[in-house]
ModelCIF file with pLDDT and N, C-alpha, C, O atoms, coordinates in Angstrom:
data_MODEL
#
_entry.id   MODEL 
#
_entity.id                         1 
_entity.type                       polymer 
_entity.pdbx_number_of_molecules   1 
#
_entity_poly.entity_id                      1 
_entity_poly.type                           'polypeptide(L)' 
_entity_poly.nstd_linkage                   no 
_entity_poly.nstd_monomer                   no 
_entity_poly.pdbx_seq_one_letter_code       
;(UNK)(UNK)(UNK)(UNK)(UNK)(UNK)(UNK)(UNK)(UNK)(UNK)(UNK)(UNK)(UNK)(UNK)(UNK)(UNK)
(UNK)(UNK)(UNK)(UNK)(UNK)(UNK)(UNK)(UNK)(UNK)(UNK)(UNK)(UNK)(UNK)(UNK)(UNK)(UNK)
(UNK)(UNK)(UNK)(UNK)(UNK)(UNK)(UNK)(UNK)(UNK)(UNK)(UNK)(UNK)
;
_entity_poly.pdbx_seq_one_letter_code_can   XXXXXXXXXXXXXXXXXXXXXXXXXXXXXXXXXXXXXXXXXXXX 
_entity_poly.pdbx_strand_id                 A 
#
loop_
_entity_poly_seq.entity_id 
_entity_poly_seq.num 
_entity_poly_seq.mon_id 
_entity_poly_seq.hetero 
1 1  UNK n 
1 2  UNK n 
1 3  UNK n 
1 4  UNK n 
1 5  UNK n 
1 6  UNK n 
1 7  UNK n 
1 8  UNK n 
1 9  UNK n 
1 10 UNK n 
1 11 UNK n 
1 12 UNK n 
1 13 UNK n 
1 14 UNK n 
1 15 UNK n 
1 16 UNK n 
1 17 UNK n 
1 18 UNK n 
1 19 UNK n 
1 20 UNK n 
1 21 UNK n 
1 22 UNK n 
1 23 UNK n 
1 24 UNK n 
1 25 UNK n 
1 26 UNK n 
1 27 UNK n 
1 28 UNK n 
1 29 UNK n 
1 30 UNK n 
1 31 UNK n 
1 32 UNK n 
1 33 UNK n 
1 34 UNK n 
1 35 UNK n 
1 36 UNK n 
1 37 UNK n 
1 38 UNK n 
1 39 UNK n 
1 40 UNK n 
1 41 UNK n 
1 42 UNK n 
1 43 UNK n 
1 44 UNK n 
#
_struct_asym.id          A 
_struct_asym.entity_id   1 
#
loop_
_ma_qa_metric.id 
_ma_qa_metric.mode 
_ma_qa_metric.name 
_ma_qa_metric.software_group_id 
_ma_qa_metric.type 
1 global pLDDT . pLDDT 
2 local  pLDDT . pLDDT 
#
_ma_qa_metric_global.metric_id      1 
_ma_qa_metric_global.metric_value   95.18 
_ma_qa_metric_global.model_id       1 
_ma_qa_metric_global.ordinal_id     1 
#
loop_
_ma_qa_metric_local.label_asym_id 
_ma_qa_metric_local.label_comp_id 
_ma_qa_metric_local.label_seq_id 
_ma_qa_metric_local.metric_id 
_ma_qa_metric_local.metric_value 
_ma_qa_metric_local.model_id 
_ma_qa_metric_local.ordinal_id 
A UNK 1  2 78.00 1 1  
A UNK 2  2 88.00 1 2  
A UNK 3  2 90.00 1 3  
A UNK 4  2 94.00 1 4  
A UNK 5  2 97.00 1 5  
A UNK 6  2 97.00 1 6  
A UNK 7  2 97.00 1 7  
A UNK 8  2 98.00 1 8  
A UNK 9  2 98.00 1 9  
A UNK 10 2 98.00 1 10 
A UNK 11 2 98.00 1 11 
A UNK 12 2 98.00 1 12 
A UNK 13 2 98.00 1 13 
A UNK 14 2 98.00 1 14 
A UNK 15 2 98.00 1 15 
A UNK 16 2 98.00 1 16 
A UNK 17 2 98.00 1 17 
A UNK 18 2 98.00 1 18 
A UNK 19 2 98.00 1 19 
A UNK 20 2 98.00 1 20 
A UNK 21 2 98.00 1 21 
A UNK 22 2 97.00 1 22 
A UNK 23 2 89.00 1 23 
A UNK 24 2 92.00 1 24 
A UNK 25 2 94.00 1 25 
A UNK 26 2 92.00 1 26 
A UNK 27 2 89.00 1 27 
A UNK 28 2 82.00 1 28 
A UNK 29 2 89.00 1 29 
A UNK 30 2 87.00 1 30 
A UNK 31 2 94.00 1 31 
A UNK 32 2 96.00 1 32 
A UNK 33 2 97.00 1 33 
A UNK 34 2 97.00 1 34 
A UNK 35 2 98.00 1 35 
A UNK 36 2 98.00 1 36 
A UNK 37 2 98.00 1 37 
A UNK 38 2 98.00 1 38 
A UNK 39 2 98.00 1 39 
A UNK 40 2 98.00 1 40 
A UNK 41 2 98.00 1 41 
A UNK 42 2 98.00 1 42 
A UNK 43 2 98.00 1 43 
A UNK 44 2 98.00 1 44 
#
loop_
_atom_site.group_PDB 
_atom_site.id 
_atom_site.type_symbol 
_atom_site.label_atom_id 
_atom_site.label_alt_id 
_atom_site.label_comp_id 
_atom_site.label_asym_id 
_atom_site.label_entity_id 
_atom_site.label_seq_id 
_atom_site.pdbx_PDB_ins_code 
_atom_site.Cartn_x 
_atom_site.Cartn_y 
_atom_site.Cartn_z 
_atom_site.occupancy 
_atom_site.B_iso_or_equiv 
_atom_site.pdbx_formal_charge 
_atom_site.auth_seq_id 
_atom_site.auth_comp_id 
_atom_site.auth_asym_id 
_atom_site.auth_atom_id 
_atom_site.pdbx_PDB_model_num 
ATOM 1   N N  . UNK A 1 1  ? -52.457 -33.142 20.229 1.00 78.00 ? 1  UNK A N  1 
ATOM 2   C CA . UNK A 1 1  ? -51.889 -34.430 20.595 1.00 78.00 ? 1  UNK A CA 1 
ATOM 3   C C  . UNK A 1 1  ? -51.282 -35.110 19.374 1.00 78.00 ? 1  UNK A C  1 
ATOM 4   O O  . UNK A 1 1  ? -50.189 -34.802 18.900 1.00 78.00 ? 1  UNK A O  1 
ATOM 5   N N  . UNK A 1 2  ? -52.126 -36.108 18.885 1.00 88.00 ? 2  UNK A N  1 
ATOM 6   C CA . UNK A 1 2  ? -51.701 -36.818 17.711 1.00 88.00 ? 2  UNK A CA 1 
ATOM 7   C C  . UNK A 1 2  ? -52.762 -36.459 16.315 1.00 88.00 ? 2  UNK A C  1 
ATOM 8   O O  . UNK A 1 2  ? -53.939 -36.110 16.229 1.00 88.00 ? 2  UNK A O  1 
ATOM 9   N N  . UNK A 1 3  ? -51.685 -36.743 15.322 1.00 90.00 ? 3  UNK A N  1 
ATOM 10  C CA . UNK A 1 3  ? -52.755 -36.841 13.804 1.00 90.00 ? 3  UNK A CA 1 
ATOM 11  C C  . UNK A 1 3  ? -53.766 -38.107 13.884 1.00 90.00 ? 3  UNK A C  1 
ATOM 12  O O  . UNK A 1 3  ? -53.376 -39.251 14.115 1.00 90.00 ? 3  UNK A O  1 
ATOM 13  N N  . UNK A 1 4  ? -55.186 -37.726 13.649 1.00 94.00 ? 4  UNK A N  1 
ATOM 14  C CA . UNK A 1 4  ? -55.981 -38.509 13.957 1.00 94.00 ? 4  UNK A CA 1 
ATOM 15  C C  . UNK A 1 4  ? -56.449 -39.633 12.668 1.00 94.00 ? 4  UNK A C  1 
ATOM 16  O O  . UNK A 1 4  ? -57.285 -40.529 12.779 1.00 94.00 ? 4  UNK A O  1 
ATOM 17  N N  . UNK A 1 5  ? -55.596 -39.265 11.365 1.00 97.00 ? 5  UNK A N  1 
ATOM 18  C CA . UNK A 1 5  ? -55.392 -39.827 10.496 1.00 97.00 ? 5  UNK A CA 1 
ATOM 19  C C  . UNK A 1 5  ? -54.275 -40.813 10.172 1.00 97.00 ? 5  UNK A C  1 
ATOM 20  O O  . UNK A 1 5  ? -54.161 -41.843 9.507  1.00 97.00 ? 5  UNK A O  1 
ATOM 21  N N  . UNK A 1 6  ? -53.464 -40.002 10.972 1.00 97.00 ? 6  UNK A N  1 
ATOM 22  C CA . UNK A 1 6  ? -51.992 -40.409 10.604 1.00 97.00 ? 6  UNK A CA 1 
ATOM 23  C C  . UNK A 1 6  ? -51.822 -41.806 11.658 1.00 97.00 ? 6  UNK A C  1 
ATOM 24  O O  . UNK A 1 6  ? -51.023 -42.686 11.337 1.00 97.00 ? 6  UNK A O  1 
ATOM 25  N N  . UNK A 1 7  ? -52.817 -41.949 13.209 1.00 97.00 ? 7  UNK A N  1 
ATOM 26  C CA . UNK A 1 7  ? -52.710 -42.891 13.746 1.00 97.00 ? 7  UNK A CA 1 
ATOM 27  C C  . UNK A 1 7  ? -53.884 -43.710 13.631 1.00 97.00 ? 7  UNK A C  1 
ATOM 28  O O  . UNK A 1 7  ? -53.968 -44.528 14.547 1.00 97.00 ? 7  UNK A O  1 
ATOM 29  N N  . UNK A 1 8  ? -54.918 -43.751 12.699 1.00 98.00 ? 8  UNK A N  1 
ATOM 30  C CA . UNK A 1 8  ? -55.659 -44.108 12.375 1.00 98.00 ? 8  UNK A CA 1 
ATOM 31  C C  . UNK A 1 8  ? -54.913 -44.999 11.310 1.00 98.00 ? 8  UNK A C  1 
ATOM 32  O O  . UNK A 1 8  ? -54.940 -46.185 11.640 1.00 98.00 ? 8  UNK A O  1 
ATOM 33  N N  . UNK A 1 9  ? -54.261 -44.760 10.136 1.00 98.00 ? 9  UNK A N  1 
ATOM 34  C CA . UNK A 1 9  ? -53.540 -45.389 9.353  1.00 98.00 ? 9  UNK A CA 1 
ATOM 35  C C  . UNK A 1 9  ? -52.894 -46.096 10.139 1.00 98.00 ? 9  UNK A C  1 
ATOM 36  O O  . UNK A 1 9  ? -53.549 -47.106 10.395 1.00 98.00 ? 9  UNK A O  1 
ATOM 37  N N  . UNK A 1 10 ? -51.732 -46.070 10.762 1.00 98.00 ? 10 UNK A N  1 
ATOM 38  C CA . UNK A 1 10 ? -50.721 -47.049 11.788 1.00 98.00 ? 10 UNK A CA 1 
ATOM 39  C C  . UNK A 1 10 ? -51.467 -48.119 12.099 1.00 98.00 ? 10 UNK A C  1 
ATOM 40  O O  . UNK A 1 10 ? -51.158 -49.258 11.749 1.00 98.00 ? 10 UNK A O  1 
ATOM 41  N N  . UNK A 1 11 ? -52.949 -47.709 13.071 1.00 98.00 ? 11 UNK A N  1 
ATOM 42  C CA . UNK A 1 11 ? -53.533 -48.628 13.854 1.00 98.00 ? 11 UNK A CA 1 
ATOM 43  C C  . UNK A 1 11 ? -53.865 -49.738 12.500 1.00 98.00 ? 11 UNK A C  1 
ATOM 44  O O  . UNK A 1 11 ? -53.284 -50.817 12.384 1.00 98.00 ? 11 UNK A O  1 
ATOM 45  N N  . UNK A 1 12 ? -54.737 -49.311 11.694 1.00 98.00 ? 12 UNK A N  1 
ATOM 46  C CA . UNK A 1 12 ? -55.162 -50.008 10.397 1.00 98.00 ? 12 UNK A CA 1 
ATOM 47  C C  . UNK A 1 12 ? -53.495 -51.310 10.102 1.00 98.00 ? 12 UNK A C  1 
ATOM 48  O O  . UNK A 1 12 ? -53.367 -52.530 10.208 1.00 98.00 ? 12 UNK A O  1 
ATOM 49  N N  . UNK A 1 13 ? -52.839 -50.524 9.837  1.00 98.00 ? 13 UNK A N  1 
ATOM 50  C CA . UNK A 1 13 ? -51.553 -51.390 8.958  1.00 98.00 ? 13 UNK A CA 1 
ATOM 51  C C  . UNK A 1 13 ? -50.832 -52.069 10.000 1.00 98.00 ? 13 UNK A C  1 
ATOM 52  O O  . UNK A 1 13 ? -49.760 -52.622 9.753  1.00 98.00 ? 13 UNK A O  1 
ATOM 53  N N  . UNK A 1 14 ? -51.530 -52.064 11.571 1.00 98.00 ? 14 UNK A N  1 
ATOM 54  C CA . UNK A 1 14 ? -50.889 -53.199 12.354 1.00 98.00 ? 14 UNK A CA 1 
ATOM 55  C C  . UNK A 1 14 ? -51.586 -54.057 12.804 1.00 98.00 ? 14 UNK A C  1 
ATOM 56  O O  . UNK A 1 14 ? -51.141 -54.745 13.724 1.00 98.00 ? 14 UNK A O  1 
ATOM 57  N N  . UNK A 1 15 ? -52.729 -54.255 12.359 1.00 98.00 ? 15 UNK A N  1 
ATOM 58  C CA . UNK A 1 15 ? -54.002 -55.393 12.699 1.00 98.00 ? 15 UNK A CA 1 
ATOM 59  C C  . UNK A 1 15 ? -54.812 -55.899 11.242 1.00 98.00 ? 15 UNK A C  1 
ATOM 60  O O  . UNK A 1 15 ? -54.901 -55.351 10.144 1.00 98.00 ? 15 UNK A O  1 
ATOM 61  N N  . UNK A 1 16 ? -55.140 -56.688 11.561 1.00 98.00 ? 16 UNK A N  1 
ATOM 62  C CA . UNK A 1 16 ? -55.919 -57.635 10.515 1.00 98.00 ? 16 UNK A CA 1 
ATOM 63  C C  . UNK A 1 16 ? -57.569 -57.466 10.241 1.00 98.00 ? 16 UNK A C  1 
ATOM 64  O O  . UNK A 1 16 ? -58.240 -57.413 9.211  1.00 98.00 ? 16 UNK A O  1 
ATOM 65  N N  . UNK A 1 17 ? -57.869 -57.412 11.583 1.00 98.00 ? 17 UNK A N  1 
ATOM 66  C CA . UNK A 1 17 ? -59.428 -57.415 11.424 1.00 98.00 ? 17 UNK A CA 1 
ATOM 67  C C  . UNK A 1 17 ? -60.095 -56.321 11.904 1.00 98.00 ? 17 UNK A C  1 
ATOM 68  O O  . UNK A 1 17 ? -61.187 -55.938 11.486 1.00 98.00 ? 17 UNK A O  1 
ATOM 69  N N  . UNK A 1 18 ? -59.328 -55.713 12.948 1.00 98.00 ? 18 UNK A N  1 
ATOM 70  C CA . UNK A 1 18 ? -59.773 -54.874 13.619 1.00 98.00 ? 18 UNK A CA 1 
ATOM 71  C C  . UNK A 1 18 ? -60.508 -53.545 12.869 1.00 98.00 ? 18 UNK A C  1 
ATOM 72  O O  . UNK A 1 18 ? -60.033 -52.984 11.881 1.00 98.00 ? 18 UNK A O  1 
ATOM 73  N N  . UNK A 1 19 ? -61.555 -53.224 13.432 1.00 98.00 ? 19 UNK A N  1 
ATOM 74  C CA . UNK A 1 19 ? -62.325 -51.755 12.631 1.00 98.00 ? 19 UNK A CA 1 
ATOM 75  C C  . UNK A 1 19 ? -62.080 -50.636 13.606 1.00 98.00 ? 19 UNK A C  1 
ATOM 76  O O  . UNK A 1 19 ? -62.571 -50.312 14.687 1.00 98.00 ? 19 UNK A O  1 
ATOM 77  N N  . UNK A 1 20 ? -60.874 -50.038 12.601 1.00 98.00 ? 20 UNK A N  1 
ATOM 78  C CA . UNK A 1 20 ? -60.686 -48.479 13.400 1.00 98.00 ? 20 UNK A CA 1 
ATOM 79  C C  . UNK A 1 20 ? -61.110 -46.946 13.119 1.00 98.00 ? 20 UNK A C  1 
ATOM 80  O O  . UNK A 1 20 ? -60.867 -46.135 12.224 1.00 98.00 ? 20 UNK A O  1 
ATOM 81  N N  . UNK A 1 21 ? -61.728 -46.940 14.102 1.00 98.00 ? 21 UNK A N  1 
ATOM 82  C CA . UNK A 1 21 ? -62.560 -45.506 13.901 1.00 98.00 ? 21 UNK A CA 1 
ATOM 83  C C  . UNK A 1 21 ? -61.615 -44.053 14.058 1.00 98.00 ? 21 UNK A C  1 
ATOM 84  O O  . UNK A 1 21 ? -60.492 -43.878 14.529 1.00 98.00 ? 21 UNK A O  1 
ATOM 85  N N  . UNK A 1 22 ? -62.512 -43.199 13.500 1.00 97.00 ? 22 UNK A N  1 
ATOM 86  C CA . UNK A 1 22 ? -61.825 -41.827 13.896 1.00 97.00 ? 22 UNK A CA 1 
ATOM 87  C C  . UNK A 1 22 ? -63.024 -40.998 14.562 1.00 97.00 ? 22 UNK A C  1 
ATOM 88  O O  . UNK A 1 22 ? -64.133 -41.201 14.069 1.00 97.00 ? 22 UNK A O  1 
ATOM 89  N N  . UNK A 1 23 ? -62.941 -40.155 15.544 1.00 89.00 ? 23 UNK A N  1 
ATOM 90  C CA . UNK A 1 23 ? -63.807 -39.182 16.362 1.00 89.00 ? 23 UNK A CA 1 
ATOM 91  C C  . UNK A 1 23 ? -63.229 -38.857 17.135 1.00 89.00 ? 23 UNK A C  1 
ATOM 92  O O  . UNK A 1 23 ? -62.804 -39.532 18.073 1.00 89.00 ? 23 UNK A O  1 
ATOM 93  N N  . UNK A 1 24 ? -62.972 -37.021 16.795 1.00 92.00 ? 24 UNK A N  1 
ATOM 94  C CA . UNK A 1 24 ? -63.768 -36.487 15.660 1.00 92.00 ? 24 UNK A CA 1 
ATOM 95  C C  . UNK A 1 24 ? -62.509 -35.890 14.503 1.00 92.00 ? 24 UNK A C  1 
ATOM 96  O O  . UNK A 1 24 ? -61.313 -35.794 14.775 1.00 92.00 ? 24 UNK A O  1 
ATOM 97  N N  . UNK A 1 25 ? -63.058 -35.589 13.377 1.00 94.00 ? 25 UNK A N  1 
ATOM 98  C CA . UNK A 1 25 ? -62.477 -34.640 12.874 1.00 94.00 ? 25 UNK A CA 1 
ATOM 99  C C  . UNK A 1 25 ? -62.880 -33.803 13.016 1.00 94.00 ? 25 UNK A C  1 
ATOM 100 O O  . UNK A 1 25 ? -64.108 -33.860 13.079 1.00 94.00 ? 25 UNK A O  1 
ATOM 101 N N  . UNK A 1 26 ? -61.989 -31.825 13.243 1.00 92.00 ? 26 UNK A N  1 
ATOM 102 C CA . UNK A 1 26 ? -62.991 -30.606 13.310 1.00 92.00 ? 26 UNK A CA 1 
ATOM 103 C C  . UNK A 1 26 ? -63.293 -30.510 11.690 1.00 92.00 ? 26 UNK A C  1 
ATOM 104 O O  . UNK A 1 26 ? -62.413 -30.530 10.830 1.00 92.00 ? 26 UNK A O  1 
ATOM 105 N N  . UNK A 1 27 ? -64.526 -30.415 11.474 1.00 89.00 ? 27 UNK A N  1 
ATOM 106 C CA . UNK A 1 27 ? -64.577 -30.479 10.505 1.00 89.00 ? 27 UNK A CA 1 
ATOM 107 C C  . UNK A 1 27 ? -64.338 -28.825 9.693  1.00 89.00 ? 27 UNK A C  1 
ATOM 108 O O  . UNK A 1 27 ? -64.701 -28.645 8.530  1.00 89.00 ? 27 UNK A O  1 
ATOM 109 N N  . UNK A 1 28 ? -63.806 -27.935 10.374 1.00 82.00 ? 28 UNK A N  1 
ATOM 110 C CA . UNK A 1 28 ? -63.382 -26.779 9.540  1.00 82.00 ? 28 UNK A CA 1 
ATOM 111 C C  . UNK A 1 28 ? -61.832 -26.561 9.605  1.00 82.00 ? 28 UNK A C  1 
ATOM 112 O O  . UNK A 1 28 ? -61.145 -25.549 9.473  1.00 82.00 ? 28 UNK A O  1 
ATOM 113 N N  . UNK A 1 29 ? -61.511 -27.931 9.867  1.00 89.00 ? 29 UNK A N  1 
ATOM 114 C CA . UNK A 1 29 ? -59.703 -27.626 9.757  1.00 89.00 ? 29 UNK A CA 1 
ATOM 115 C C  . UNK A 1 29 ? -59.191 -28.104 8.675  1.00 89.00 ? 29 UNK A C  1 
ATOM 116 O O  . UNK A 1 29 ? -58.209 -27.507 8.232  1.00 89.00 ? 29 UNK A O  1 
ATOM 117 N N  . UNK A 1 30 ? -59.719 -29.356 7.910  1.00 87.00 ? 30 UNK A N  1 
ATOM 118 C CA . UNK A 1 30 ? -59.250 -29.537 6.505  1.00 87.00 ? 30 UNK A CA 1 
ATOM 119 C C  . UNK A 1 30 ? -60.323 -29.599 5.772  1.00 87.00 ? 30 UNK A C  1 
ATOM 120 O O  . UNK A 1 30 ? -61.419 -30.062 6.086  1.00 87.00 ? 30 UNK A O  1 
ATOM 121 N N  . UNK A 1 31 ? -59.816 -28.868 4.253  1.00 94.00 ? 31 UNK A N  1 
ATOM 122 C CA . UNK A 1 31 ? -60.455 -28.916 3.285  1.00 94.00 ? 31 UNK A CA 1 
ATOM 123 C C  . UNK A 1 31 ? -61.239 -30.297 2.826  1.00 94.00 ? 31 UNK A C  1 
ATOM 124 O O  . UNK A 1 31 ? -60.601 -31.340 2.683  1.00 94.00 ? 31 UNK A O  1 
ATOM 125 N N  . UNK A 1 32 ? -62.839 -30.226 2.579  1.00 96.00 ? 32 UNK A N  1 
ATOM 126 C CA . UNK A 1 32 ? -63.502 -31.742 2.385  1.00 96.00 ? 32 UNK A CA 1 
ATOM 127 C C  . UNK A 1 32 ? -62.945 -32.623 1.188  1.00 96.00 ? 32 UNK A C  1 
ATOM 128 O O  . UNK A 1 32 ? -62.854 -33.846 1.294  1.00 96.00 ? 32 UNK A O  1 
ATOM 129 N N  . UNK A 1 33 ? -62.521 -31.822 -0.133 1.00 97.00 ? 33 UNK A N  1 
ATOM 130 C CA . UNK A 1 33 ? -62.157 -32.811 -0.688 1.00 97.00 ? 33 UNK A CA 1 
ATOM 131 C C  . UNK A 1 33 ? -60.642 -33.264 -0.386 1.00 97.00 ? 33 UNK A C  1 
ATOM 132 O O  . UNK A 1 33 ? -60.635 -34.463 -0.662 1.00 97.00 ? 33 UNK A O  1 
ATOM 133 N N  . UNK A 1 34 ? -59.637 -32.974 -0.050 1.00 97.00 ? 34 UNK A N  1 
ATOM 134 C CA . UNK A 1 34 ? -58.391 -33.310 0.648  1.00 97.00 ? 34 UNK A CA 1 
ATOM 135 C C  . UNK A 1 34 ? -58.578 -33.950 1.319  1.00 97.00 ? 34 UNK A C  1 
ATOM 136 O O  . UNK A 1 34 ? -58.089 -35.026 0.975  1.00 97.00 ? 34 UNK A O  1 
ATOM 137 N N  . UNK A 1 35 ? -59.433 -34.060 2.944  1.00 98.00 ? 35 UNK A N  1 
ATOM 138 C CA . UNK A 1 35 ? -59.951 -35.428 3.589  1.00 98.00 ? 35 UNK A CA 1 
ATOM 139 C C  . UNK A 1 35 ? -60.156 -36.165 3.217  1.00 98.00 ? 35 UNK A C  1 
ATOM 140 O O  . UNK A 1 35 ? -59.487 -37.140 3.558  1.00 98.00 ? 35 UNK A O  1 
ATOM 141 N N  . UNK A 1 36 ? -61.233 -36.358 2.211  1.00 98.00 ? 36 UNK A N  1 
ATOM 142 C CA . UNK A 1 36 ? -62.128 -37.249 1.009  1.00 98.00 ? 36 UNK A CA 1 
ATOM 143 C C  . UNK A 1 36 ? -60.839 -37.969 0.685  1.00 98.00 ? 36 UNK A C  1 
ATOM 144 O O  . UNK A 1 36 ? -60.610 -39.101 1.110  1.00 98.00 ? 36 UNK A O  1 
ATOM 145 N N  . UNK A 1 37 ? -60.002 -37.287 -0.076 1.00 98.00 ? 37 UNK A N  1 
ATOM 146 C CA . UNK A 1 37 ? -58.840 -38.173 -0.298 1.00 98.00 ? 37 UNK A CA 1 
ATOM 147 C C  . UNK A 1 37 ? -58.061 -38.979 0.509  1.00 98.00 ? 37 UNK A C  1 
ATOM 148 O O  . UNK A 1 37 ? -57.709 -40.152 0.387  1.00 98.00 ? 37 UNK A O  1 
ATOM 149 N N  . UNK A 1 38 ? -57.898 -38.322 1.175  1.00 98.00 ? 38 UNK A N  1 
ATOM 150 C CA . UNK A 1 38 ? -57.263 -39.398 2.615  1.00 98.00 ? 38 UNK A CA 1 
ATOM 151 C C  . UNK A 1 38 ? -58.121 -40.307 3.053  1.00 98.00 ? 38 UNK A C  1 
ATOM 152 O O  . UNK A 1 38 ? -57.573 -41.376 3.324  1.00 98.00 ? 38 UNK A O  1 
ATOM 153 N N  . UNK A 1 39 ? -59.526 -40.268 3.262  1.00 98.00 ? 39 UNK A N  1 
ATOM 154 C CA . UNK A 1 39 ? -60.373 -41.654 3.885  1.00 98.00 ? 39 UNK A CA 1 
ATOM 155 C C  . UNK A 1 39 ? -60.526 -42.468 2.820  1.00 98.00 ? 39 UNK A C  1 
ATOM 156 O O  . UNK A 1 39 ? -60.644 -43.675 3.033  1.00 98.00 ? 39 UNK A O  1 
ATOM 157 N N  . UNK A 1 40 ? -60.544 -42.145 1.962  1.00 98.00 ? 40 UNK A N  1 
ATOM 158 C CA . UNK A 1 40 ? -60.831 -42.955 0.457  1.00 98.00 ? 40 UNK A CA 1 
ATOM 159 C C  . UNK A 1 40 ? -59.748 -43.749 0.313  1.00 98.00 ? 40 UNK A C  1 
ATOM 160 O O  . UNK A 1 40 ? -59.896 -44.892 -0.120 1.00 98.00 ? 40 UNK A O  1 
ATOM 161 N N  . UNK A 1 41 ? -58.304 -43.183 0.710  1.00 98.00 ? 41 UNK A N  1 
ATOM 162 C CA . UNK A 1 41 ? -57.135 -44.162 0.518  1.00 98.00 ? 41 UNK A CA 1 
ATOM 163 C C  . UNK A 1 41 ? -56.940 -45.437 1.513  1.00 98.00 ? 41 UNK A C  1 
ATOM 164 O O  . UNK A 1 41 ? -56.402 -46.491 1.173  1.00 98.00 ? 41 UNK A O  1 
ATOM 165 N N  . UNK A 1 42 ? -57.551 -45.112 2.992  1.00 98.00 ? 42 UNK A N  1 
ATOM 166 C CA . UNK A 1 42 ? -57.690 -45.673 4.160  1.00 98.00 ? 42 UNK A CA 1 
ATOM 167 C C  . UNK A 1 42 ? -58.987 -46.640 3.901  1.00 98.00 ? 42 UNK A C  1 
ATOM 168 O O  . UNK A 1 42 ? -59.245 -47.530 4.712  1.00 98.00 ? 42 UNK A O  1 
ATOM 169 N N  . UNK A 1 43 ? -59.581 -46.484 3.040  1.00 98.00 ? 43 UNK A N  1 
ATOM 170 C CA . UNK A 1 43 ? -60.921 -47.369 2.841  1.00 98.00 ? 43 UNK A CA 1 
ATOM 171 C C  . UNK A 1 43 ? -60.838 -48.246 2.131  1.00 98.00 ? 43 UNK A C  1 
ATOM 172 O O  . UNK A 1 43 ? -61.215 -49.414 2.226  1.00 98.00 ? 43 UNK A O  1 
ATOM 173 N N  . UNK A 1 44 ? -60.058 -47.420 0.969  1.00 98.00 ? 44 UNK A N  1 
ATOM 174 C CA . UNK A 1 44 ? -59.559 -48.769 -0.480 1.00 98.00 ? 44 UNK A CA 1 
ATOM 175 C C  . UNK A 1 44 ? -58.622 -49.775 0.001  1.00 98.00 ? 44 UNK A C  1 
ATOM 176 O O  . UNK A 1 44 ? -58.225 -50.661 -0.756 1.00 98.00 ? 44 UNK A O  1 
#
């Protein structure tokens, strides 16, 4: 369907307060520290 990151970011950068989740990631489709990097940027 969709990147679950990629609309996770969108949702984030079009609301103010709102807390947006992700579930699930598979967790054997991307490498952990490459994710790591991506939630870490979405967190900061």
């Amino acid at each position: 369907s969709s990147g679950g990151l990629t609309t996770a970011a969108v949702a984030l950068a079009s609301t103010s307060r709102l807390v947006v989740g992700l579930g699930l990631l598979p967790a054997g489709v991307r490498n952990a520290a490459i994710v790591a990097m991506e939630i870490a940027t979405l967190a900061r």
